[in-house]
Protein backbone atom coordinates (compact mmCIF):
# COMPACT_ATOMS: atom_id res chain seq x y z
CA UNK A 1 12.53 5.38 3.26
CA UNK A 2 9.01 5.05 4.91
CA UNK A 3 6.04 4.16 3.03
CA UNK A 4 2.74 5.26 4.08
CA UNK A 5 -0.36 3.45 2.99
CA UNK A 6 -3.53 5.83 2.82
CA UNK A 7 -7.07 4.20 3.47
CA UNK A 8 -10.79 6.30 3.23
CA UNK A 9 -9.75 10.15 3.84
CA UNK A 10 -6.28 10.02 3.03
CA UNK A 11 -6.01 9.45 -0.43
CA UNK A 12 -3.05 12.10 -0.83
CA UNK A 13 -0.53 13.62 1.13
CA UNK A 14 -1.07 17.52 1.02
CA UNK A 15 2.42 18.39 2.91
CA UNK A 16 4.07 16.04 0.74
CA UNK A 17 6.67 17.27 -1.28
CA UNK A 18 6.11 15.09 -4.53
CA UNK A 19 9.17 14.23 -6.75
CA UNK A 20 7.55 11.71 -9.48
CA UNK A 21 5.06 9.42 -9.37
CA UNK A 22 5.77 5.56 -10.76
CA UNK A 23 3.20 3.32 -12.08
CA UNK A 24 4.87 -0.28 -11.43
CA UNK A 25 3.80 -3.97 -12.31
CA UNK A 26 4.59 -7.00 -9.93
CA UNK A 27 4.01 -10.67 -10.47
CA UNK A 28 1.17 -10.27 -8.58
CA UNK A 29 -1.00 -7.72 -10.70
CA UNK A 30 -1.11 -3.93 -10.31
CA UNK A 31 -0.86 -2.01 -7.15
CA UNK A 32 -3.86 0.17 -6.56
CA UNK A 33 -1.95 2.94 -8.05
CA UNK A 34 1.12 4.95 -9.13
CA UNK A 35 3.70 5.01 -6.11
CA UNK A 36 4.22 8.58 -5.33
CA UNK A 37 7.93 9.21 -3.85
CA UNK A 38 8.87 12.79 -2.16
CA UNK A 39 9.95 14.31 0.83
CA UNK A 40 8.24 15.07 4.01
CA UNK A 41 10.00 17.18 6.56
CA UNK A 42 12.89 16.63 4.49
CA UNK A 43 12.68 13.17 4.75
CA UNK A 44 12.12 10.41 1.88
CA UNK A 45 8.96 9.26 1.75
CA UNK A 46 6.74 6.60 -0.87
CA UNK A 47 3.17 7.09 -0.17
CA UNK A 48 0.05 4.82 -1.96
CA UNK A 49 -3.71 5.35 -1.96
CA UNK A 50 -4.86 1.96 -0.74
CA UNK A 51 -8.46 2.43 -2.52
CA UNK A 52 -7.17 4.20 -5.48
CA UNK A 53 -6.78 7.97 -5.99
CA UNK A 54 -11.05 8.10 -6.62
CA UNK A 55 -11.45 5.62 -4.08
CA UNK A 56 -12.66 3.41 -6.69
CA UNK A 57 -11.24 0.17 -5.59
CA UNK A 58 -13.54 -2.12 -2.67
CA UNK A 59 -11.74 -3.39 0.31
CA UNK A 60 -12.18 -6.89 -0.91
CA UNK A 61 -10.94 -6.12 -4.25
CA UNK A 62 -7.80 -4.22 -2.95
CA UNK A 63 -4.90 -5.67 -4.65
CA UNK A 64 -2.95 -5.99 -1.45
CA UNK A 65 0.18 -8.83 -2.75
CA UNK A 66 0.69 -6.36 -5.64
CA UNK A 67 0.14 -3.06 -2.66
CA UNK A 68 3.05 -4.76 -0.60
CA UNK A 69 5.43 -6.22 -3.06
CA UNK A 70 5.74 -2.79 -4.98
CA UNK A 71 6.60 -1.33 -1.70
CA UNK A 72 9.54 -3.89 -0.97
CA UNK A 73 10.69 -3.21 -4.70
CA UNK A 74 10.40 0.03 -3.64
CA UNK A 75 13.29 -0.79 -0.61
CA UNK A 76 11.11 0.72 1.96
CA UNK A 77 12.42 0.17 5.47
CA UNK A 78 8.79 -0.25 7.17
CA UNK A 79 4.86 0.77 6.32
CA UNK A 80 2.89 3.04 8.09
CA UNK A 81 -1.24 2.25 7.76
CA UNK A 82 -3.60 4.60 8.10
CA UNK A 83 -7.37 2.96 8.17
CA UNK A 84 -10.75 4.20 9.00
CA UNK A 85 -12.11 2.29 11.43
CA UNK A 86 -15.38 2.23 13.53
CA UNK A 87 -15.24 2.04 17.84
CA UNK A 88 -16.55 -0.98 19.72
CA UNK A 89 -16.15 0.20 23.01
CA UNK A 90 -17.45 2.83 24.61
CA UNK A 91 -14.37 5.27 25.07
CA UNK A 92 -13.50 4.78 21.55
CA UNK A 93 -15.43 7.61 20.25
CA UNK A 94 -15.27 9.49 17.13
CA UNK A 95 -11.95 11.19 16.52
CA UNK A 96 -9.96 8.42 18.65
CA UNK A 97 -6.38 7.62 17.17
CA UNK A 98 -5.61 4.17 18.30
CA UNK A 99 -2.04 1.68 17.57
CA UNK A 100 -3.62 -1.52 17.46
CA UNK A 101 -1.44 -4.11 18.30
CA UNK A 102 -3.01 -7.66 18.00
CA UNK A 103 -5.69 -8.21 14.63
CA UNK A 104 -8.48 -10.80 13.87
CA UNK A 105 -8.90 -11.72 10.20
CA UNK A 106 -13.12 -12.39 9.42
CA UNK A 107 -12.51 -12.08 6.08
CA UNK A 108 -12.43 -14.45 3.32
CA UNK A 109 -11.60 -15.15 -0.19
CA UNK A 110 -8.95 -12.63 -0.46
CA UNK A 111 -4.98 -13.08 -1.44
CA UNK A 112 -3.70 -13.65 1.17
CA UNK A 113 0.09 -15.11 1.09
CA UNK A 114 3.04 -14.92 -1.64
CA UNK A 115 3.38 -18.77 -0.93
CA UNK A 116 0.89 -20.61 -2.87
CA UNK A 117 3.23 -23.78 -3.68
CA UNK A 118 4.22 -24.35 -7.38
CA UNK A 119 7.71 -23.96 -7.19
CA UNK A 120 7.72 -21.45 -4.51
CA UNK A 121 7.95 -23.17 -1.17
CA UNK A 122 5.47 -22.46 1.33
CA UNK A 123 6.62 -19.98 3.87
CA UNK A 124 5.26 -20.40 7.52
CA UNK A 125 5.19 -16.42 9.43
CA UNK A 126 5.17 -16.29 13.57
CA UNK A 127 2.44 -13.70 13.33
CA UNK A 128 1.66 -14.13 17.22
CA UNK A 129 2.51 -10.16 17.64
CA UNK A 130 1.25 -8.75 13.97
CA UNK A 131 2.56 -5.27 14.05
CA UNK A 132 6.19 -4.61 14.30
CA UNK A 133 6.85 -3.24 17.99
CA UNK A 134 9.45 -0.68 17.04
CA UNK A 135 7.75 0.67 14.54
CA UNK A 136 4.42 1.03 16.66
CA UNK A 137 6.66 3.02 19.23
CA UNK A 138 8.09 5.20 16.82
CA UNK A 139 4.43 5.80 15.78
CA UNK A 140 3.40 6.36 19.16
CA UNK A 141 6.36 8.88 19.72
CA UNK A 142 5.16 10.95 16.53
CA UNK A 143 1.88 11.11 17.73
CA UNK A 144 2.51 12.84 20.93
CA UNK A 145 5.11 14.57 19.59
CA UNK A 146 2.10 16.14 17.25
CA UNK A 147 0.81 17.10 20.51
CA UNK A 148 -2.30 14.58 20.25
CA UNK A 149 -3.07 11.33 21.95
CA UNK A 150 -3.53 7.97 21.08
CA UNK A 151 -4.93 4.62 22.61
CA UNK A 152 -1.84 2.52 22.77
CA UNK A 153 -2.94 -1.28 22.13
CA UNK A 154 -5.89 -2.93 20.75
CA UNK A 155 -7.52 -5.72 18.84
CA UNK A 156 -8.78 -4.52 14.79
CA UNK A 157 -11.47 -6.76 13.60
CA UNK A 158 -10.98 -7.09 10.16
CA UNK A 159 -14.23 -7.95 8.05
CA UNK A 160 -14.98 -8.42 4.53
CA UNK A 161 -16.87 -5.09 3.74
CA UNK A 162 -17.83 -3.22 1.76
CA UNK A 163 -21.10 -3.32 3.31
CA UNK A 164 -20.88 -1.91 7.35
CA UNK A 165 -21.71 -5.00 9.75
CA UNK A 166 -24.59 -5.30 11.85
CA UNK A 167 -25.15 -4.82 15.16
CA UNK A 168 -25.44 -8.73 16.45
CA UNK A 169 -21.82 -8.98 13.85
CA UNK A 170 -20.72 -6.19 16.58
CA UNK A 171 -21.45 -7.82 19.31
CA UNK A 172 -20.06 -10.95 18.49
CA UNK A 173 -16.51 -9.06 17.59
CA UNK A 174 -16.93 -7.43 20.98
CA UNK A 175 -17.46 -11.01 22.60
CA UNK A 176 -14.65 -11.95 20.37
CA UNK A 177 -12.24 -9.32 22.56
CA UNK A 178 -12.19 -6.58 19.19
CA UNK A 179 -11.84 -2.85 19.88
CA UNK A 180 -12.01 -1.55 16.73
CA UNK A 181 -13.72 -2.75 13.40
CA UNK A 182 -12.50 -1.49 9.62
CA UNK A 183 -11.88 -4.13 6.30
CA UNK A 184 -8.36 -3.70 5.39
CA UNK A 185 -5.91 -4.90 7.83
CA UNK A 186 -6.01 -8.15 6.38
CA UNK A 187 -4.29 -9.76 4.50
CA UNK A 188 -2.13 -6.07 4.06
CA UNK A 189 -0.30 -6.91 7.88
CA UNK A 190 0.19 -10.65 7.05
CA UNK A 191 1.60 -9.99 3.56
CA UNK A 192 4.12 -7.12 5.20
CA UNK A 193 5.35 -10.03 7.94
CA UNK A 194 6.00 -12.76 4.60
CA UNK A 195 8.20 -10.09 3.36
CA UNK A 196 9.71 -9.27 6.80
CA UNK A 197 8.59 -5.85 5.91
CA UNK A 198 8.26 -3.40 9.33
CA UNK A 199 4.22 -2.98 9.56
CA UNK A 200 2.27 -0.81 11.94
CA UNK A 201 -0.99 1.19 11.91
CA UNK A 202 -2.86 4.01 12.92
CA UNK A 203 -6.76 3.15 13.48
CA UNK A 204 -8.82 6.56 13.14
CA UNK A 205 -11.66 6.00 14.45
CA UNK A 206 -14.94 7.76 12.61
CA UNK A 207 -17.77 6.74 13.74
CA UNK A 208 -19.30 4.17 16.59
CA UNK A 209 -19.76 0.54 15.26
CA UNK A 210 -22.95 -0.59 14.29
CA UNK A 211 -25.92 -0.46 17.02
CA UNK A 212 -23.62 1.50 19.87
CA UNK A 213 -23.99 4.81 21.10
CA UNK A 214 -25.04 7.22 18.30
CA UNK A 215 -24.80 4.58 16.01
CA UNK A 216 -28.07 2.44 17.67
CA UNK A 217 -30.45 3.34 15.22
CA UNK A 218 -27.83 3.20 12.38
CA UNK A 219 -24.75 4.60 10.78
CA UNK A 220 -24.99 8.40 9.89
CA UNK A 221 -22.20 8.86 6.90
CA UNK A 222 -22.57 12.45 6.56
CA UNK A 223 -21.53 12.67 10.40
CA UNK A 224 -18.41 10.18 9.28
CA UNK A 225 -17.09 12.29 6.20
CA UNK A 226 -16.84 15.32 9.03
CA UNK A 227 -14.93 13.36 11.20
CA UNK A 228 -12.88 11.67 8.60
CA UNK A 229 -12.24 15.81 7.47
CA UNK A 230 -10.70 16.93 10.66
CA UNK A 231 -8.99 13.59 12.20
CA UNK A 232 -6.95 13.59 8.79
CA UNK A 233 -5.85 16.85 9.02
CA UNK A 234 -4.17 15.44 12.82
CA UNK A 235 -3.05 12.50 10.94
CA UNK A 236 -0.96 14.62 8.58
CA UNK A 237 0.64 16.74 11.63
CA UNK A 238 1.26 12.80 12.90
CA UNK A 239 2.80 12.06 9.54
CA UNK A 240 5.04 14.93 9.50
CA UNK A 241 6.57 14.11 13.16
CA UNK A 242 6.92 10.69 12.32
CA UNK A 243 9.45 11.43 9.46
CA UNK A 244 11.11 13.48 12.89
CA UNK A 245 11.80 10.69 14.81
């Protein structure tokens, strides 16, 4: 069974076929909300709103040991992450699906491993590739399958949020090698590898990053919930041919 994590946009799954939902505890706190189990394409399927089902819940305040643990309760054989993101390079324009496949953490003060000594020994992850390469290929195969397109590859930036960065922070991820910017990859794909859980995601990217292109002068968020509208819409097709292949 596949679990599918839902960031800003996706908050629900309208061609899921919902069976129950489950509100669950962990050691770690609650999740950000009820798991939902059901079918997609005849297929079983846990999905969970990342940011809460109002998108009440911060990026640095996401819950993401309790997010991942309920999902291995849950025996889920990999997660899918969908994530609003912002484009750093030029070609990465609004509307751009993108696999990332390498991640740099900027954030801080968040959860960030189920090993914090105590009792529990502390458990060292190879995280040199961070997304699990199966899993991104399967991805990749549903999205041209849906008949769109995808950059394959990347670097996410993940930052601290909630606030958008500024342009000199932009520059310095682009300097850093980052192709992408959004504030929840982190600690979510380090947590998945601790729990040798299957982890890829799908960047979506809504808007140019802080001082490019038709961001220069600033971020324009009506112009973002449009995108975020119809590139979810693609997503779901994605979704659907994922539980295909």
């Amino acid at each position: 069974m596949l679990a599918i994590i839902g960031g800003s946009g996706l908050t629900q799954l309208s061609n899921m076929e919902i069976e129950r939902r489950e509100v669950v505890r962990t050691p770690f706190g609650e999740p950000s909300g009820a798991l939902v189990f059901g079918r997609m394409c005849n297929e079983p399927v846990v999905f969970l709103a990342r940011h809460g089902y109002g998108h009440t819940i911060p990026p640095h305040l996401v819950n993401y040991r309790a997010n991942i643990w309920a999902l291995k309760d849950a025996r889920v054989s990999g997660i899918v992450s969908v994530a609003s993101v912002g484009g750093i390079r030029a070609e990465l324009a609004p509307g751009t699906l993108m696999v990332p496949d390498q991640i740099i953490d900027y954030t801080w003060g968040r959860k960030s491993t189920f090993f914090e000594g105590g009792d529990t020994p502390v458990r060292h992850i190879d995280f040199t590739h961070p997304y699990d390469q199966a899993l991104r290929q399967r991805l990749l195969a549903a999205i041209s399958a849906a008949g769109e397109h995808a950059v394959d590859g990347g670097v996410y930036a993940s930052t601290q949020g909630p606030r958008l960065e500024t342009a000199a922070e932009i520059n310095r991820l682009d300097r850093d090698g980052a192709d992408i910017v959004g504030m929840t990859g982190m600690p979510e794909a380090a947590l998945a590898r601790e729990l040798d859980l299957p982890y890829a995601a799908i960047g979506v990217v809504v808007n140019y990053a802080a001082g490019r292109w038709s961001s220069e002068a600033g971020i324009h968020f009506p112009d973002i919930e449009i995108v975020l509208q119809e590139s979810m819409l693609r997503v779901r097709n994605v979704l659907e041919c994922l539980c295909r292949v």
